[in-house]
PDB file of N, CA and C in Angstrom:
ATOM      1  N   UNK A   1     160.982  92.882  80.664  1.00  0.00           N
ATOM      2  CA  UNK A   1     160.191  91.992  81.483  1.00  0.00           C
ATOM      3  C   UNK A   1     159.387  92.788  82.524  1.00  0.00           C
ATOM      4  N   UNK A   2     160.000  93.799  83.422  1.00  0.00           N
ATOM      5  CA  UNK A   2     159.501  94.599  83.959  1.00  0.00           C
ATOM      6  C   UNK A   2     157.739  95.347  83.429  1.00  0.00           C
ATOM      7  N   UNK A   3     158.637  96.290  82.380  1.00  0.00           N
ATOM      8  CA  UNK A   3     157.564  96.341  81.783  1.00  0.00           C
ATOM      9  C   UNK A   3     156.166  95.843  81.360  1.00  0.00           C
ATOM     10  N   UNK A   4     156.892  94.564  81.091  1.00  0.00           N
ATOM     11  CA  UNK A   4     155.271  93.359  80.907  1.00  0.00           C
ATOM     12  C   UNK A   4     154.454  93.206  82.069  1.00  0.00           C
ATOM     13  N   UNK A   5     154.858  93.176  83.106  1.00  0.00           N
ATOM     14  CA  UNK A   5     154.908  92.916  84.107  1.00  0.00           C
ATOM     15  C   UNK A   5     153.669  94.067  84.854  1.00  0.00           C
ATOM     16  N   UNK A   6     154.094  95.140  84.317  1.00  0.00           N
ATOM     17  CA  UNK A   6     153.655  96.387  84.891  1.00  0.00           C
ATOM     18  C   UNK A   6     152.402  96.621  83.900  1.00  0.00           C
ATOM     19  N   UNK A   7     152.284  96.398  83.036  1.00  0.00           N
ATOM     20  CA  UNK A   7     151.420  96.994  81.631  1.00  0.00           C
ATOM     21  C   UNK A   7     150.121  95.452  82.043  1.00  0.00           C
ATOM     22  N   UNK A   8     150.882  94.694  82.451  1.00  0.00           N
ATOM     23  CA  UNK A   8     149.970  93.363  82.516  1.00  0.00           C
ATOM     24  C   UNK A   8     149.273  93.613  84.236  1.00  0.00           C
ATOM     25  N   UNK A   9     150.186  94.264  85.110  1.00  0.00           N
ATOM     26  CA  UNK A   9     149.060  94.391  86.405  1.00  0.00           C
ATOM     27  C   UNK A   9     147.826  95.728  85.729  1.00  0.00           C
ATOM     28  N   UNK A  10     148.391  96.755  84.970  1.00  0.00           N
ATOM     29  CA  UNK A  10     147.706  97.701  84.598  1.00  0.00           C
ATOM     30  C   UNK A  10     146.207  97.399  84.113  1.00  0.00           C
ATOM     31  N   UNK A  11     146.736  96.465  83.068  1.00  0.00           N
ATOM     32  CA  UNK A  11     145.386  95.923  82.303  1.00  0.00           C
ATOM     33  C   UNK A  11     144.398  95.116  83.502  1.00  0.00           C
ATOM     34  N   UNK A  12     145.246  94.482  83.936  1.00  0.00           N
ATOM     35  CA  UNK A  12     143.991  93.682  85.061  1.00  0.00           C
ATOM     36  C   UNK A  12     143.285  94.239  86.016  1.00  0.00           C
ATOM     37  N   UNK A  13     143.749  95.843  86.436  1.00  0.00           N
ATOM     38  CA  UNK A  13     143.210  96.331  87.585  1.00  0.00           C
ATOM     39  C   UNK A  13     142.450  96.935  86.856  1.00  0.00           C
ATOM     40  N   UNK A  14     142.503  97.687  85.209  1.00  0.00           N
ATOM     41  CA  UNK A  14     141.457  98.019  84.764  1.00  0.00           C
ATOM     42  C   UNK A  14     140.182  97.031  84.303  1.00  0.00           C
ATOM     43  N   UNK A  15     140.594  95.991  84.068  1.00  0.00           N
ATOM     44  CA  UNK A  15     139.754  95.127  83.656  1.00  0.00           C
ATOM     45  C   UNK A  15     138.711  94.918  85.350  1.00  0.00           C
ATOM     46  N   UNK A  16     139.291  94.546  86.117  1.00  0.00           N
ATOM     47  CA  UNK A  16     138.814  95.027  87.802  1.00  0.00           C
ATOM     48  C   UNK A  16     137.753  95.771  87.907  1.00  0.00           C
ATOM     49  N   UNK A  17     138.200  97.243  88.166  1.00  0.00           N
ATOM     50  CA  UNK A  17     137.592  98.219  87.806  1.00  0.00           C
ATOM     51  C   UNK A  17     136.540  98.375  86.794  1.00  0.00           C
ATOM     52  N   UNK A  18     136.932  97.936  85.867  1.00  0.00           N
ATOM     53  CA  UNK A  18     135.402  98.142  84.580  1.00  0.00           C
ATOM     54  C   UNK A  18     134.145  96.842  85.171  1.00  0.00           C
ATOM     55  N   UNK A  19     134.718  95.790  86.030  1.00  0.00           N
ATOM     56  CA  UNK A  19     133.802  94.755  86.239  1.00  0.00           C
ATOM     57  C   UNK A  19     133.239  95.308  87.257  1.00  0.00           C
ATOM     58  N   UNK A  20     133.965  95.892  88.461  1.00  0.00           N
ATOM     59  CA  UNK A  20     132.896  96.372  89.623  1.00  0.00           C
ATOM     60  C   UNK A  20     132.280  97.333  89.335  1.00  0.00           C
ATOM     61  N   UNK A  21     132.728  98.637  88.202  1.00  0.00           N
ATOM     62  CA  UNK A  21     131.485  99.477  87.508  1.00  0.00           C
ATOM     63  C   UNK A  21     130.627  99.144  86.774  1.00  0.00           C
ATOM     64  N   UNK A  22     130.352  98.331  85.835  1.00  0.00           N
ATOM     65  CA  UNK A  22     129.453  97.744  85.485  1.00  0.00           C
ATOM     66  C   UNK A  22     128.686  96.976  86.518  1.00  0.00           C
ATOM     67  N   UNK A  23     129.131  96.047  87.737  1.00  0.00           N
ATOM     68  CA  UNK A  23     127.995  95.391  88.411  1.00  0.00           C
ATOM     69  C   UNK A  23     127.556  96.371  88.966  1.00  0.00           C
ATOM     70  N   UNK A  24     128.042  97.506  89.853  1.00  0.00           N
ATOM     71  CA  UNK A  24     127.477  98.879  90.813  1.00  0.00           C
ATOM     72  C   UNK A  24     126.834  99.639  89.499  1.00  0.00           C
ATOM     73  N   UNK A  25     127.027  99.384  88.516  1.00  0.00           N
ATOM     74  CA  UNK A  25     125.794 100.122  87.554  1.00  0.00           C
ATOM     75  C   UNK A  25     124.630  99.158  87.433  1.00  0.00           C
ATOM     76  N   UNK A  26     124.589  98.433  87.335  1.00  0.00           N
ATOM     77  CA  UNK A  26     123.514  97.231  87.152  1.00  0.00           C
ATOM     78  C   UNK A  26     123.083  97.163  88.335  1.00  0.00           C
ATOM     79  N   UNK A  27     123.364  97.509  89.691  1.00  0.00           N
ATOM     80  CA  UNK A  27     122.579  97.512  91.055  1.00  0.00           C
ATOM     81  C   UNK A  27     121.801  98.669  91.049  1.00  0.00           C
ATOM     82  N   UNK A  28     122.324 100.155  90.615  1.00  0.00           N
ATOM     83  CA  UNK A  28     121.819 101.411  90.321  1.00  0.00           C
ATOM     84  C   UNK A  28     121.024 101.124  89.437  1.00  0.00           C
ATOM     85  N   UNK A  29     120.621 100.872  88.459  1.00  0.00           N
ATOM     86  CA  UNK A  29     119.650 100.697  87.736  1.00  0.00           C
ATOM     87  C   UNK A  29     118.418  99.872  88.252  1.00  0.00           C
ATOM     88  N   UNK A  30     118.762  98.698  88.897  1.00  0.00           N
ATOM     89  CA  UNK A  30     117.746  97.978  89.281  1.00  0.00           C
ATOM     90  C   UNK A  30     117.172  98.883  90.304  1.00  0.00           C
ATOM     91  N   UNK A  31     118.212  99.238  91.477  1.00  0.00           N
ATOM     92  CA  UNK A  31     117.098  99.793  92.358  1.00  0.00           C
ATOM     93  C   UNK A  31     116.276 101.441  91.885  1.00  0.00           C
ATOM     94  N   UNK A  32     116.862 102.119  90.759  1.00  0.00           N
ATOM     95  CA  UNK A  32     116.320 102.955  90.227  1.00  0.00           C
ATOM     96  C   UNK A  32     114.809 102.344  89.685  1.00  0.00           C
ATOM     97  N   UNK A  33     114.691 101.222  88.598  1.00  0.00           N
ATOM     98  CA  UNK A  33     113.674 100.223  88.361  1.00  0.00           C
ATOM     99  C   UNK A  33     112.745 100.216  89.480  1.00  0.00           C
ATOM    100  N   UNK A  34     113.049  99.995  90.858  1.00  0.00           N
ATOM    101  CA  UNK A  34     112.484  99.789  92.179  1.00  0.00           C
ATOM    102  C   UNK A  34     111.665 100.696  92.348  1.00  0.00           C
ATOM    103  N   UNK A  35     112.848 102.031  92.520  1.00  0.00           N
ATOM    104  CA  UNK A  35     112.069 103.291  93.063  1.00  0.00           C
ATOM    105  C   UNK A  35     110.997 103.401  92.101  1.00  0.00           C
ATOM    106  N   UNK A  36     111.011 103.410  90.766  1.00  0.00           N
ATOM    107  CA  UNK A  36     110.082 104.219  89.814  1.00  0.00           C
ATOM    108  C   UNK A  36     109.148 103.568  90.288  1.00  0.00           C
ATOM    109  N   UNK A  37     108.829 102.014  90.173  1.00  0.00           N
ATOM    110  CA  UNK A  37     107.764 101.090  90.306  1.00  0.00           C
ATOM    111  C   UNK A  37     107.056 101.614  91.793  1.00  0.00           C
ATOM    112  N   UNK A  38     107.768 102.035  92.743  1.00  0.00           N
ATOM    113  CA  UNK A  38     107.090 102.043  94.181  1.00  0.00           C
ATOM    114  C   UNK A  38     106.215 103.917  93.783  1.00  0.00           C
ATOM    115  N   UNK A  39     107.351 104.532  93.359  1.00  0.00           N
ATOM    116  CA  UNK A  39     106.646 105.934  93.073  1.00  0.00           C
ATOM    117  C   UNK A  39     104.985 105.556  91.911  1.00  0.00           C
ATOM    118  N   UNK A  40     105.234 104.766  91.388  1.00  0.00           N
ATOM    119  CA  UNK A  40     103.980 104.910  90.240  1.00  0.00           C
ATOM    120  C   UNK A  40     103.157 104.156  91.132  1.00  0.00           C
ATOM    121  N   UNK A  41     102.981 103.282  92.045  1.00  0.00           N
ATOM    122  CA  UNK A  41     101.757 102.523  93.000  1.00  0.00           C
ATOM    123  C   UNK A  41     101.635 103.733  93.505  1.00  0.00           C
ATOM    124  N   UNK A  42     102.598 104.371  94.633  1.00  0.00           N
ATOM    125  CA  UNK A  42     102.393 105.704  95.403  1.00  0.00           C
ATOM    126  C   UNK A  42     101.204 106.293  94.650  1.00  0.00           C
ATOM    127  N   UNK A  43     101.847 107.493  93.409  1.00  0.00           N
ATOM    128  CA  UNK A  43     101.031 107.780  92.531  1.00  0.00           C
ATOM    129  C   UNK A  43      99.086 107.223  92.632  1.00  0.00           C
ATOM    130  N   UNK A  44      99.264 105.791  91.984  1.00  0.00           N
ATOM    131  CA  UNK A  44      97.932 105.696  91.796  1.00  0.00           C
ATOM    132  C   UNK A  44      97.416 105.188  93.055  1.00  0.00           C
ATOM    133  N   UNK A  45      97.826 105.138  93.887  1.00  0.00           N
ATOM    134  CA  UNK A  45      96.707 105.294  95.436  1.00  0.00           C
ATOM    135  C   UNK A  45      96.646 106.686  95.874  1.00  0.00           C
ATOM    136  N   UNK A  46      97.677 107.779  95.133  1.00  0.00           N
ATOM    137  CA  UNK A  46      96.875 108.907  96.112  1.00  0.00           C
ATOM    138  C   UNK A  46      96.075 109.258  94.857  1.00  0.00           C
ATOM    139  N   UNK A  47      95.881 109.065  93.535  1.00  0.00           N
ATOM    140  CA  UNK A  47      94.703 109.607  92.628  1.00  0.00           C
ATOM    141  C   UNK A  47      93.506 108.533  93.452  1.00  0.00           C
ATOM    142  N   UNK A  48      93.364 107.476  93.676  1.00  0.00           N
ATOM    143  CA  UNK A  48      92.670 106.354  94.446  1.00  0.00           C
ATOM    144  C   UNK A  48      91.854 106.868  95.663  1.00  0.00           C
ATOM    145  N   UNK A  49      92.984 107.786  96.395  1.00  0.00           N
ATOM    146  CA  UNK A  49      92.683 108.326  97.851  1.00  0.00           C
ATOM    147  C   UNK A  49      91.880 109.850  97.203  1.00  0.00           C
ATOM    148  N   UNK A  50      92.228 110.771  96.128  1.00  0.00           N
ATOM    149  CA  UNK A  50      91.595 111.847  95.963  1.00  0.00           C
ATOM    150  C   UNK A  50      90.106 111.821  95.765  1.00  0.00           C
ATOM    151  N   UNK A  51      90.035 110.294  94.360  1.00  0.00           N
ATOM    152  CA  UNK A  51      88.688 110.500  94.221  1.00  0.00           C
ATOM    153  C   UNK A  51      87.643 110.091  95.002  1.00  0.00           C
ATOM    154  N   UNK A  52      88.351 109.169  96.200  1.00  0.00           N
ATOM    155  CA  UNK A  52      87.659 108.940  97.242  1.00  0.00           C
ATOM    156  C   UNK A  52      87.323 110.124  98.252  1.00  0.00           C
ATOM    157  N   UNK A  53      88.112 110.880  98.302  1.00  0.00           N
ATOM    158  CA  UNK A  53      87.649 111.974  98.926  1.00  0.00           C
ATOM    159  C   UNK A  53      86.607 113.090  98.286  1.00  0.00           C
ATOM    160  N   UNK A  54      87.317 113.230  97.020  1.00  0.00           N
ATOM    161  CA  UNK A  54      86.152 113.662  95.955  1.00  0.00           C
ATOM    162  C   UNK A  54      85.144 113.727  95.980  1.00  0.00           C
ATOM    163  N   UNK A  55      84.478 111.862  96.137  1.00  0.00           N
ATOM    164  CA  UNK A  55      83.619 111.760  96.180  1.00  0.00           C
ATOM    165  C   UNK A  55      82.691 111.996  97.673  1.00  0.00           C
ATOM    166  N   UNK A  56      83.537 111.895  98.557  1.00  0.00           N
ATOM    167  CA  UNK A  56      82.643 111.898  99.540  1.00  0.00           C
ATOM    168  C   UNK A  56      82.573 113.508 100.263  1.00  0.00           C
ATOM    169  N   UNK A  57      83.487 114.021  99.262  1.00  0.00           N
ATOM    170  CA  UNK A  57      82.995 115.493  99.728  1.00  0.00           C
ATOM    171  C   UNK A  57      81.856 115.973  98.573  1.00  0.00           C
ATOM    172  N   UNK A  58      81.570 115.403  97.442  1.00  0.00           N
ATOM    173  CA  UNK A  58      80.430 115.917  96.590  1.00  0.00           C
ATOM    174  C   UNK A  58      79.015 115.095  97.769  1.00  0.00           C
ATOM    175  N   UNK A  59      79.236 113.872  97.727  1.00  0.00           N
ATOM    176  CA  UNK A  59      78.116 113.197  98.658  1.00  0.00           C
ATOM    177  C   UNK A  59      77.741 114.009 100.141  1.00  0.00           C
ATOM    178  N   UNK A  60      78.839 114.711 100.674  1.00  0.00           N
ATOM    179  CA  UNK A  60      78.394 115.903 101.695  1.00  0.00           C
ATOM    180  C   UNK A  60      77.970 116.648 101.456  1.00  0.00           C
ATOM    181  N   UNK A  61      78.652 117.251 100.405  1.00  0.00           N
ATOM    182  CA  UNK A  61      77.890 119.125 100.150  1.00  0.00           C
ATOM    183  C   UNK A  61      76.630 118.493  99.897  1.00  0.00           C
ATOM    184  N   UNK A  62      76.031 118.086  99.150  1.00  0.00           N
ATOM    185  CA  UNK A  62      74.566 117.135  98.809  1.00  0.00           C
ATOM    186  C   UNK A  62      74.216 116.964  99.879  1.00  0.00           C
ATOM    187  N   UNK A  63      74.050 115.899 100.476  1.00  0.00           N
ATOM    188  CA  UNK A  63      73.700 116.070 102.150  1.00  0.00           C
ATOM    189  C   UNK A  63      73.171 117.422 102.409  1.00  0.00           C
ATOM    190  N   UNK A  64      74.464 118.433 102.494  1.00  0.00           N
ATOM    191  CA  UNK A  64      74.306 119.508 103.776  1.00  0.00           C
ATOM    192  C   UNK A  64      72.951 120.261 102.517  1.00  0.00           C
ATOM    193  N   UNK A  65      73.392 120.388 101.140  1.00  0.00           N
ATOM    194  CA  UNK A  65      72.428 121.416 100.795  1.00  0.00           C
ATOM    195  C   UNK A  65      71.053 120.973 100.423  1.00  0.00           C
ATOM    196  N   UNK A  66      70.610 119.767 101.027  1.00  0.00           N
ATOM    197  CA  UNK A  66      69.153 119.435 101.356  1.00  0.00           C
ATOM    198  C   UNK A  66      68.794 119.633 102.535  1.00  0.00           C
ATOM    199  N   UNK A  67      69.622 119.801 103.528  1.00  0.00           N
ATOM    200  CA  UNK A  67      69.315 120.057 104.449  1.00  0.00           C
ATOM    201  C   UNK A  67      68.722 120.764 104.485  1.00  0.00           C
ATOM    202  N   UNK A  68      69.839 122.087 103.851  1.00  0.00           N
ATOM    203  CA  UNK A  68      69.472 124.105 104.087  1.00  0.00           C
ATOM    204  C   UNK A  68      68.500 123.895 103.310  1.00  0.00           C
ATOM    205  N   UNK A  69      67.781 123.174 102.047  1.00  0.00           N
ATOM    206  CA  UNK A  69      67.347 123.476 101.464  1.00  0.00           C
ATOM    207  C   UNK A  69      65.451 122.685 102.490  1.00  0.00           C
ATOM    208  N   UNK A  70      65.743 122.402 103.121  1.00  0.00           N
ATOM    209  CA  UNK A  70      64.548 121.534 104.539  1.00  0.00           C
ATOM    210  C   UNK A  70      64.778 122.966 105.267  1.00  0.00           C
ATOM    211  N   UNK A  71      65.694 123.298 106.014  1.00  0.00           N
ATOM    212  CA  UNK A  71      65.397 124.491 106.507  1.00  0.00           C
ATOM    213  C   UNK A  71      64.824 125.415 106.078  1.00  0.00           C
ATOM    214  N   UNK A  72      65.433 125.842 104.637  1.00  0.00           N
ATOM    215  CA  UNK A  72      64.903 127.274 104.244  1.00  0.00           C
ATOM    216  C   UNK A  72      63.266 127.431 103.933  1.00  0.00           C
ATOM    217  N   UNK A  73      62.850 125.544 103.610  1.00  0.00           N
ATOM    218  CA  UNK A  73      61.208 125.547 103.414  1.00  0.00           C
ATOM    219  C   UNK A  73      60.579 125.315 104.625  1.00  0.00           C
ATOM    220  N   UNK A  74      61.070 125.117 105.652  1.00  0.00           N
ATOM    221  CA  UNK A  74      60.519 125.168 106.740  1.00  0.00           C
ATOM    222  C   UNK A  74      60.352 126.203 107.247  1.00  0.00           C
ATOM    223  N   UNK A  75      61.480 127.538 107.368  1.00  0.00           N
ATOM    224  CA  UNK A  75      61.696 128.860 107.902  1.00  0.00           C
ATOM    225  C   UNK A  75      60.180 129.460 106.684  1.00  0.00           C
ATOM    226  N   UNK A  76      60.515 129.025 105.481  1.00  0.00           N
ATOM    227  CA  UNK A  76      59.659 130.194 104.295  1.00  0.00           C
ATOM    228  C   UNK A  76      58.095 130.150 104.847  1.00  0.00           C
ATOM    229  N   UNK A  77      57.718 128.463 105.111  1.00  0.00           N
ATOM    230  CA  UNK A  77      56.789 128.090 105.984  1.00  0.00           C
ATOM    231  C   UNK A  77      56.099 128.590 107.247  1.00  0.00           C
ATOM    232  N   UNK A  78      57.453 128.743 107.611  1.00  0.00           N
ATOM    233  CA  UNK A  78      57.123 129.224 109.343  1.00  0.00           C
ATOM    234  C   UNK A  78      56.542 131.002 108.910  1.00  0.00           C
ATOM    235  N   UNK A  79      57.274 131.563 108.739  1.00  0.00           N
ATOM    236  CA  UNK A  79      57.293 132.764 107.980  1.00  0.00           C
ATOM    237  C   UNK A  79      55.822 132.938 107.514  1.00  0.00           C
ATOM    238  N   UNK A  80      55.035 132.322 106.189  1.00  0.00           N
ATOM    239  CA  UNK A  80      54.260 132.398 105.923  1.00  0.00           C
ATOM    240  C   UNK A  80      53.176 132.495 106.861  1.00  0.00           C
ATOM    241  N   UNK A  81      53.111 131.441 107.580  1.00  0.00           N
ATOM    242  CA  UNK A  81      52.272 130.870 108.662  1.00  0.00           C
ATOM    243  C   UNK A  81      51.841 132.152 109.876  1.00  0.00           C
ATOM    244  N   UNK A  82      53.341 132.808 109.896  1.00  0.00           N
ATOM    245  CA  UNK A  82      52.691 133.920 110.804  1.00  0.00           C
ATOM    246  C   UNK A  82      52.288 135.161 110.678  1.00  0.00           C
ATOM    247  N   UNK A  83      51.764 135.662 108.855  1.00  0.00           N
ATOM    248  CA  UNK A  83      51.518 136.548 108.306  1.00  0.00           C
ATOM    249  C   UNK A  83      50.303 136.563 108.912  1.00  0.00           C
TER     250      UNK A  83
END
């Protein structure tokens, strides 16, 4: 009787045990699910944020090298002018 007794708390604390590892695995997974999903938005706003910068550093250099390129015909100008 003992025995039964003992073999029958055994089984139930494992049965216990296998239920709270399985739900604490099923919480780990979901919030693993979580993280990935927040890392892949992360992800595509900083490709979002690069080509925005991308772009507005090609739209500068452009800018600046019409500038030099107003200066250098103005200087070639000036230059000429006082031959």
């Amino acid at each position: 009787m003992k025995k039964i007794i003992s073999q029958t708390i055994k089984k139930v604390t494992l049965e216990l045990i296998y239920q709270v590892v399985d739900e604490r695995t099923t919480e780990i997974k979901t919030e693993i699910r979580d993280i990935k999903a927040e890392l892949k938005e992360i992800k595509k706003k900083q490709e979002e944020d690069f080509r925005y910068l991308s772009q507005k550093i090609d739209t500068t250099t452009a800018a600046i090298n019409q500038r030099l390129d107003t200066v250098i015909q103005i200087l070639m100008t000036s230059r000429q002018d006082q031959k």
